[in-house]
Protein backbone atom coordinates (compact mmCIF):
# COMPACT_ATOMS: atom_id res chain seq x y z
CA UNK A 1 9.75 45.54 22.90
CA UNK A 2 6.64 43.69 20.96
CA UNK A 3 6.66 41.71 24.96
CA UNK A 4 6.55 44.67 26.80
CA UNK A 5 4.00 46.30 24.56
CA UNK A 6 1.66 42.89 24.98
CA UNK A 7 2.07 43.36 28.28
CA UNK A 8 1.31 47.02 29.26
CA UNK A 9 -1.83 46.25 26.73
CA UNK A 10 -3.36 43.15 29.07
CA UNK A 11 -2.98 45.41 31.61
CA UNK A 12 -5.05 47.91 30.27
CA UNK A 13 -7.60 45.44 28.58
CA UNK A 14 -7.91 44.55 32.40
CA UNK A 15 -8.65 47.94 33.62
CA UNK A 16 -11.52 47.78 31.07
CA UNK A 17 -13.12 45.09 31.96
CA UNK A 18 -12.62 46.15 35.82
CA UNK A 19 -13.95 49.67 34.99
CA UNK A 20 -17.15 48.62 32.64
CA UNK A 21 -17.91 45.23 33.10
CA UNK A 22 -17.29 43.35 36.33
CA UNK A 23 -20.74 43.22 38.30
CA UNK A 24 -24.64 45.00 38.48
CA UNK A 25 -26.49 46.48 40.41
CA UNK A 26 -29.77 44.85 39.51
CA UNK A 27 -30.79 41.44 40.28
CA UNK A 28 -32.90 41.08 36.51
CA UNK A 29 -28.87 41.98 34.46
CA UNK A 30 -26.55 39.04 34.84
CA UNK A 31 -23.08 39.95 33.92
CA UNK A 32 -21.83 38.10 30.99
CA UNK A 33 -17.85 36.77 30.68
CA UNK A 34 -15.68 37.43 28.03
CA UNK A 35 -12.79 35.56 27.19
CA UNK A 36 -10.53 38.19 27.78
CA UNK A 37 -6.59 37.48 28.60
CA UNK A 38 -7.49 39.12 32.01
CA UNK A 39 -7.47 37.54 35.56
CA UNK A 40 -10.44 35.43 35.93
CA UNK A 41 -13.93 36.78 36.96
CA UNK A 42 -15.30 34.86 40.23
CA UNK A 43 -18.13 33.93 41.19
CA UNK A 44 -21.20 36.85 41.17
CA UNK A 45 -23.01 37.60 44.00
CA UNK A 46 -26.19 38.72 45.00
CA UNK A 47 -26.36 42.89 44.38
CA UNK A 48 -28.24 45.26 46.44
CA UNK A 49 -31.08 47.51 44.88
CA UNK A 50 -30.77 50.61 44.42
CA UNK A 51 -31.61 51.95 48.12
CA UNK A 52 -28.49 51.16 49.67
CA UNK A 53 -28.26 52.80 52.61
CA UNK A 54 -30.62 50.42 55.01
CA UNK A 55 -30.86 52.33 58.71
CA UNK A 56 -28.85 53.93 61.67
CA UNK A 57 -29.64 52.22 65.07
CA UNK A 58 -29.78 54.10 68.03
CA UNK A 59 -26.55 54.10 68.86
CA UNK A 60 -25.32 56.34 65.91
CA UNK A 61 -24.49 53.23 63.90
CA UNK A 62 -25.29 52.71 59.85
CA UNK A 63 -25.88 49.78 57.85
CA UNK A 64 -25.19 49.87 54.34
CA UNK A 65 -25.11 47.61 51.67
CA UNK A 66 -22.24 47.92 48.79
CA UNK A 67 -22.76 46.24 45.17
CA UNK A 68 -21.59 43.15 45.53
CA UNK A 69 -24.17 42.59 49.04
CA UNK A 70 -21.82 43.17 51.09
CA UNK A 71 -22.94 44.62 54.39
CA UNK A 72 -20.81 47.29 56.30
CA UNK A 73 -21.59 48.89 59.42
CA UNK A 74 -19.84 51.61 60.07
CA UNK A 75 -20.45 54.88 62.99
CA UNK A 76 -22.43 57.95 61.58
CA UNK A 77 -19.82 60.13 61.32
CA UNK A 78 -17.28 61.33 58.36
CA UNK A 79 -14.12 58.80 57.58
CA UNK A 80 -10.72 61.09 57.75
CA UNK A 81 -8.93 58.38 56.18
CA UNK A 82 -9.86 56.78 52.96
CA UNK A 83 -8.01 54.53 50.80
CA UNK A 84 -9.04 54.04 46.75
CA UNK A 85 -8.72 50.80 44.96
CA UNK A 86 -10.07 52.28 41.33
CA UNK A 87 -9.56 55.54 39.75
CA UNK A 88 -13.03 55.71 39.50
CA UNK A 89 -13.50 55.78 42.98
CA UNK A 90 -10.74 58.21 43.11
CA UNK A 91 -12.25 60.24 41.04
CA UNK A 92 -15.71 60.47 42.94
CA UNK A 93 -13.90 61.05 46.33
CA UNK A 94 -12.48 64.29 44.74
CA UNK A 95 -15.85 64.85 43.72
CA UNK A 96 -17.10 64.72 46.73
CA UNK A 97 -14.77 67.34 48.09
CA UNK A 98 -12.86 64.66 50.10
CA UNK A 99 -9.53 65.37 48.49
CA UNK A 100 -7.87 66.03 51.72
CA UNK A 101 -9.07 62.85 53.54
CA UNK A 102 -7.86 60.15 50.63
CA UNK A 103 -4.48 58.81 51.95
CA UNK A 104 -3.74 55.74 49.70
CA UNK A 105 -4.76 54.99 45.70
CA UNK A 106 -4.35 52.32 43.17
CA UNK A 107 -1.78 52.80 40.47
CA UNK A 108 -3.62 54.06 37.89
CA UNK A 109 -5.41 56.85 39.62
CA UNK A 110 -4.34 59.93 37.73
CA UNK A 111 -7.10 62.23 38.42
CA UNK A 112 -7.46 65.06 39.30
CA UNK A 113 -3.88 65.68 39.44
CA UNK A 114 -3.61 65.61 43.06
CA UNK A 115 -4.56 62.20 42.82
CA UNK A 116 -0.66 61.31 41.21
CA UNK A 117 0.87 62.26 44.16
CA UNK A 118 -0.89 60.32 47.35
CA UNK A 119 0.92 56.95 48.18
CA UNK A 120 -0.14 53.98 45.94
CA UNK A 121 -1.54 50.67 47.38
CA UNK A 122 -1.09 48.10 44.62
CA UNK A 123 -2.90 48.29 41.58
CA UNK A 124 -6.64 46.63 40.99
CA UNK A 125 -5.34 43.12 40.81
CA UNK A 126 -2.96 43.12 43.45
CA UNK A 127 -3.79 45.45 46.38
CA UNK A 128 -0.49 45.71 48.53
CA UNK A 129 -2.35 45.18 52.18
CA UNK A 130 0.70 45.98 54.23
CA UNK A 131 0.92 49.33 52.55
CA UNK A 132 -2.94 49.06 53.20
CA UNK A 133 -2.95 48.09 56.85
CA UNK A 134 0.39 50.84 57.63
CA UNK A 135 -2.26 53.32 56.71
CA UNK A 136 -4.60 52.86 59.00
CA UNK A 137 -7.58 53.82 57.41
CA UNK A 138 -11.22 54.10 58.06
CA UNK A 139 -12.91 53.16 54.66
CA UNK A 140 -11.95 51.47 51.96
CA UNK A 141 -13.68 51.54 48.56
CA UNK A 142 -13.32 49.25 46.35
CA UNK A 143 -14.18 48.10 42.47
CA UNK A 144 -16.67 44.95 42.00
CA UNK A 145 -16.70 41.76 40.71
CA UNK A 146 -12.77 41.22 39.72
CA UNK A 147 -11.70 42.64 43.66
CA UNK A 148 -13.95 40.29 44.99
CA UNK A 149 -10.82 38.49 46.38
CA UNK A 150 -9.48 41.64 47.73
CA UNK A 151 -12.51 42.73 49.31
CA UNK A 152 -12.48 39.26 51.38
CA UNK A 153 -9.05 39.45 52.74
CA UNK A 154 -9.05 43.05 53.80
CA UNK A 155 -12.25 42.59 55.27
CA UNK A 156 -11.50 39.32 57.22
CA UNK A 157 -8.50 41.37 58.15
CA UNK A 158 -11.08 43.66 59.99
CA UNK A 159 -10.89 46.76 57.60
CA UNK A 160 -14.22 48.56 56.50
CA UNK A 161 -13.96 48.14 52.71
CA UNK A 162 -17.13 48.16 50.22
CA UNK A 163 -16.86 47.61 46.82
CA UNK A 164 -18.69 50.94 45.00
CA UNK A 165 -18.41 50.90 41.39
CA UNK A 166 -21.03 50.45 38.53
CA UNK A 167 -20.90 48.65 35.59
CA UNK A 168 -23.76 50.38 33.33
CA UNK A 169 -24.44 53.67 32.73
CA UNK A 170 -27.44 53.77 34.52
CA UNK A 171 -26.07 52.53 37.60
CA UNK A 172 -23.84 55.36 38.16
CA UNK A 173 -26.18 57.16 39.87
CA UNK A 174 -26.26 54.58 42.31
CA UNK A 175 -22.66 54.38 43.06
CA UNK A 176 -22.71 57.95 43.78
CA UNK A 177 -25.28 57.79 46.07
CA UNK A 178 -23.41 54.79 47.90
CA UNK A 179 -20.03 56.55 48.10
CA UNK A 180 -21.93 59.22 49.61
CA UNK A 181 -23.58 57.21 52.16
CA UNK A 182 -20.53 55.63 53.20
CA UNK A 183 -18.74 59.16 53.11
CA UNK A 184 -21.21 61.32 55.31
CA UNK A 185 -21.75 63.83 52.18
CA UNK A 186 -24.77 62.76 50.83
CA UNK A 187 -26.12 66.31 49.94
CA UNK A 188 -23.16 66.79 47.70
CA UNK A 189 -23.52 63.70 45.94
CA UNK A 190 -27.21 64.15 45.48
CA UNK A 191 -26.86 67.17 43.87
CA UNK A 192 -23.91 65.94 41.49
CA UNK A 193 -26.45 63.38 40.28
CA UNK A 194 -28.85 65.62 39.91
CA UNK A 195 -26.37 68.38 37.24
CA UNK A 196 -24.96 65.17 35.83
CA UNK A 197 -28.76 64.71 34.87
CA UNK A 198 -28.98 67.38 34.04
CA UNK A 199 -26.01 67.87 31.25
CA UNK A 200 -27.31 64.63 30.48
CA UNK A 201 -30.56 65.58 29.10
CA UNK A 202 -28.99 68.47 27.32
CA UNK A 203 -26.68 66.09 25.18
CA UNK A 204 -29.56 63.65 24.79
CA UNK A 205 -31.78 66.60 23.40
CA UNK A 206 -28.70 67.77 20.90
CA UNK A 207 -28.57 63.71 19.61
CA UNK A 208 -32.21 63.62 18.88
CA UNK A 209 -32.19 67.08 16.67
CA UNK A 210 -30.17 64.57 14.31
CA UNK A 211 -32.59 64.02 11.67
CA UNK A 212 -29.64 62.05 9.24
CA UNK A 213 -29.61 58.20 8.39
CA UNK A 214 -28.22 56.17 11.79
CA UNK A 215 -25.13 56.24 12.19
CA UNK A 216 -23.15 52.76 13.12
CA UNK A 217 -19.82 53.12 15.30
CA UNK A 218 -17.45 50.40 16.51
CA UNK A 219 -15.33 51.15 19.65
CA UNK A 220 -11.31 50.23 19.03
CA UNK A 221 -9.67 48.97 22.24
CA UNK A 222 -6.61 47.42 20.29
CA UNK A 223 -6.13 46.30 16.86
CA UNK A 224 -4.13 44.16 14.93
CA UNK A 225 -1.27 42.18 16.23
CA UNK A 226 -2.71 42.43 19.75
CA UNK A 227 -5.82 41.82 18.89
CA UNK A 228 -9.02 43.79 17.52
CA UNK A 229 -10.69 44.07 21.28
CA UNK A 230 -13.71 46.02 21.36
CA UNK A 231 -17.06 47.49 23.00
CA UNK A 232 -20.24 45.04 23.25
CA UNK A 233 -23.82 45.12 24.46
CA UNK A 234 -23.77 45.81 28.12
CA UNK A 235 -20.59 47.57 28.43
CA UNK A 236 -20.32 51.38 29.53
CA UNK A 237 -19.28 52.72 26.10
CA UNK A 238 -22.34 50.62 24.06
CA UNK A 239 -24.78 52.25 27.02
CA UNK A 240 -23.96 55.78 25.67
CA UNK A 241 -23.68 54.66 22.03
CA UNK A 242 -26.97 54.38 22.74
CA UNK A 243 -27.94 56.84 24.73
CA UNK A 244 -27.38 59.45 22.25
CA UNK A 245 -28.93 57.45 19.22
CA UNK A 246 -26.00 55.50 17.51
CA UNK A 247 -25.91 52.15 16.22
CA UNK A 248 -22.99 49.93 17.20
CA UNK A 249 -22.15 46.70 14.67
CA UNK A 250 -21.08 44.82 17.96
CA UNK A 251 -24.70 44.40 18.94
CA UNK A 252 -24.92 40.95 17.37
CA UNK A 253 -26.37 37.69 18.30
CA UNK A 254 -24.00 36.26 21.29
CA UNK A 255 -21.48 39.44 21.81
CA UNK A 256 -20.19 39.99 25.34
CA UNK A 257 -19.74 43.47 27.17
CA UNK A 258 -15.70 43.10 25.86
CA UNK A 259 -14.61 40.74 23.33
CA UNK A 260 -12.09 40.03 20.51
CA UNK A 261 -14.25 40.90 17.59
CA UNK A 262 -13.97 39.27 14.18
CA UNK A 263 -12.26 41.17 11.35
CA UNK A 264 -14.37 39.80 9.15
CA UNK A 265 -17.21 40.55 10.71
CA UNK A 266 -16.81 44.11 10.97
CA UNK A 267 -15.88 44.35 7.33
CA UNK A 268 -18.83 43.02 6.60
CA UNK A 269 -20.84 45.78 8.89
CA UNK A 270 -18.51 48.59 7.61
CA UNK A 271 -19.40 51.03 10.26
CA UNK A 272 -19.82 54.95 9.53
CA UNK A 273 -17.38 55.63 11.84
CA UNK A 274 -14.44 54.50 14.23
CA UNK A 275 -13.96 55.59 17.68
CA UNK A 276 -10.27 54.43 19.06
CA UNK A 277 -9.39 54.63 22.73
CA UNK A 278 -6.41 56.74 23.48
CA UNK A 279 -5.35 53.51 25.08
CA UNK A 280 -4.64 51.22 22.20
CA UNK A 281 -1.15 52.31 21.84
CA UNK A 282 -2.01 53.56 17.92
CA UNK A 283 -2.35 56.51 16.07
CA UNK A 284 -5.02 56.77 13.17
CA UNK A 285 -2.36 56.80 10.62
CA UNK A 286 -1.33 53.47 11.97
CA UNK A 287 -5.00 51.56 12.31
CA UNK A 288 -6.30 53.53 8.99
CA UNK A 289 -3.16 51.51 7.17
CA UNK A 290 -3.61 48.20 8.84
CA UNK A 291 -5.27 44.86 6.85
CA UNK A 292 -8.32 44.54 7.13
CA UNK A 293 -9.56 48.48 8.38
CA UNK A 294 -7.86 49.98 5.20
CA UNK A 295 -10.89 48.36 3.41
CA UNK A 296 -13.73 50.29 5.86
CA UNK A 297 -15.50 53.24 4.29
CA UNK A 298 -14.53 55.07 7.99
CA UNK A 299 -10.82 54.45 7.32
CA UNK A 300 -11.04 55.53 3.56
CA UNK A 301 -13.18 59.09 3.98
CA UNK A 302 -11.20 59.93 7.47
CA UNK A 303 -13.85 58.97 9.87
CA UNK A 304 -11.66 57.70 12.67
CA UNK A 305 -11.31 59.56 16.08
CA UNK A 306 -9.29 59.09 19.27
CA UNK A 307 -11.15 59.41 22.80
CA UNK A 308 -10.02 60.05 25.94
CA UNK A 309 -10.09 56.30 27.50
CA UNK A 310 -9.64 57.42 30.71
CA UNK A 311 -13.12 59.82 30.72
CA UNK A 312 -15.04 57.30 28.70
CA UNK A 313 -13.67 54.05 30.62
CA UNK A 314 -14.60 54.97 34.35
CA UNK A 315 -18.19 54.59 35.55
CA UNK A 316 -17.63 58.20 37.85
CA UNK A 317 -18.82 61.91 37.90
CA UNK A 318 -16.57 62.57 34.36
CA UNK A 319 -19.35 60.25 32.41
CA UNK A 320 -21.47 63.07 31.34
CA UNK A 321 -18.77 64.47 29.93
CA UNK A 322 -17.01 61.22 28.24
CA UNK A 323 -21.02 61.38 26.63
CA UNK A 324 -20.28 64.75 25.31
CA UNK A 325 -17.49 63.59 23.56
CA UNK A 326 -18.98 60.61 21.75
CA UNK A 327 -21.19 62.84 20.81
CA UNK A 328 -18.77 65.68 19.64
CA UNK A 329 -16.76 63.01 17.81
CA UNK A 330 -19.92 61.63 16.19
CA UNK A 331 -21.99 64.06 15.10
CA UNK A 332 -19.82 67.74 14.97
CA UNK A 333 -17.32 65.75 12.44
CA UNK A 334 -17.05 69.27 10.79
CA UNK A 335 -16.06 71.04 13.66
């Protein structure tokens, strides 16, 4: 049991790192490692900026550029038959209104619903390319830096596959705007950006009434006997930490976007409050009684809240509202 527990948990600490922390967009951020039990981040390559989409010849042909610089050129038309490597991607095809046209996902694409029931190509580690190449399909999207392998063989294979997905909050933008290049439905992703912004700004504007001391977090991946894996400076959950005016204790000299965080460390930093991914296989009772967070002020006044991992671990269209729950959970503890 403890084995297959151990392993459904790398598996997840790997869908993490692929959904948060894997590449850039921006040629000033490198992407730091972590020493995660995950399947080894290659080499980084040079990113595009944030105008992706370079020109159509005259023959009705576009040249685009995907994040890991990467170029694709593909006919100016619509793709009927898309295949998803990331539930992130998934998700933004939905988005996108392009339901219909996805034929093949990874494993853990679970959303929206619909999503559950289209044939499954591998998962993010191990895309199945026969299942890949019996579909046929026009477009592939990808994740980033840990598909790099993927992304080589199914394009030397001759498939049009670009990896899509952010890393940083502030790159999701850009991903949207990609997808939608590559998709033929750039007004529609323009104008997702542009509400996302929008709800953005309002939960921004909600943070900043705060007029309390600062509140310090720390972000609970696992805990305990599988180790106490958490949130770091330059991940997707720290971005919004801070994007709505909360400390987080990980921000320390030498962290790393995911990391196995010292016990000791954070009982020394005692955070305000704990934020547990529904992911870590625990309930509060559980952590709150554990050695070592049985002695935080959090665990002792009943500060500790389970989030959603899926809506706050997948740089898509659902951020804005993965931000309105750290913020719900942070500062509406009374509600």
């Amino acid at each position: 049991m403890k084995r297959s527990l151990f392993t459904l948990f790398v598996v997840v600490v790997s869908l993490v790192i692929l959904f948060t922390g894997c590449a850039t967009f921006s040629d000033s951020q490198e992407t730091q490692e972590t020493e995660a039990p995950t399947a080894e981040a290659t080499a980084t390559t040079k990113p595009p900026s944030q105008d992706i989409v370079n020109e159509t010849d005259e023959k009705g042909v576009v040249t685009i550029i995907d994040v890991l610089g990467n170029e694709l050129t593909l006919p100016e038309e619509k793709p009927t038959k898309i295949i998803s490597l990331t539930p992130a991607n998934t998700e933004m095809l939905f988005a996108l209104g392009l339901g219909e046209y996805v034929i093949g996902v990874d494993e853990y694409s679970n959303y929206p619903a619909e999503a559950s029931a289209i044939d499954k190509v591998g998962d993010f580690t191990g895309p199945n390319v026969e299942a890949i190449l019996a579909l046929e399909p026009d477009l592939i999207l990808a994740g980033n830096k840990l598909q790099i392998d993927a992304v080589t063989q199914l394009k030397e294979l001759g498939l049009n596959i670009a990896a899509v997905e952010a890393t940083t909050y502030d790159e999701i933008p850009a991903s949207i705007k990609l997808v939608g290049d590559l998709t033929m439905t750039q007004d529609v992703a323009q104008q997702l950006i542009d509400d996302m912004k929008v709800a953005e700004e309002a939960i921004i504007a909600k943070a900043n009434t705060y007029e309390g001391e600062p509140i310090s977090s720390y972000y609970i991946l696992s805990a305990g006997e599988y180790g106490n894996w958490t949130s770091g400076p330059g991940s997707l959950i720290n971005d919004m930490f801070e994007l709505i005016g909360v400390q987080t204790v990980t921000n320390i000299e030498g962290a790393v976007p995911w990391m196995d965080f010292s016990l000791e460390t954070l009982i020394t930093e005692d955070p305000d409050i704990l934020l547990m991914s529904g992911h870590a296989f625990l309930t509060v009772e559980a952590l709150v009684a554990m050695d070592g967070y049985k002695e935080l002020t959090a665990a002792k006044e009943g500060k500790v809240y389970i989030v959603d991992g899926d809506i706050t671990g997948r740089p898509s269209v659902r951020i804005v509202e993965a931000l309105e729950i750290l913020y719900n959970a942070i500062y509406n503890q009374d509600n």
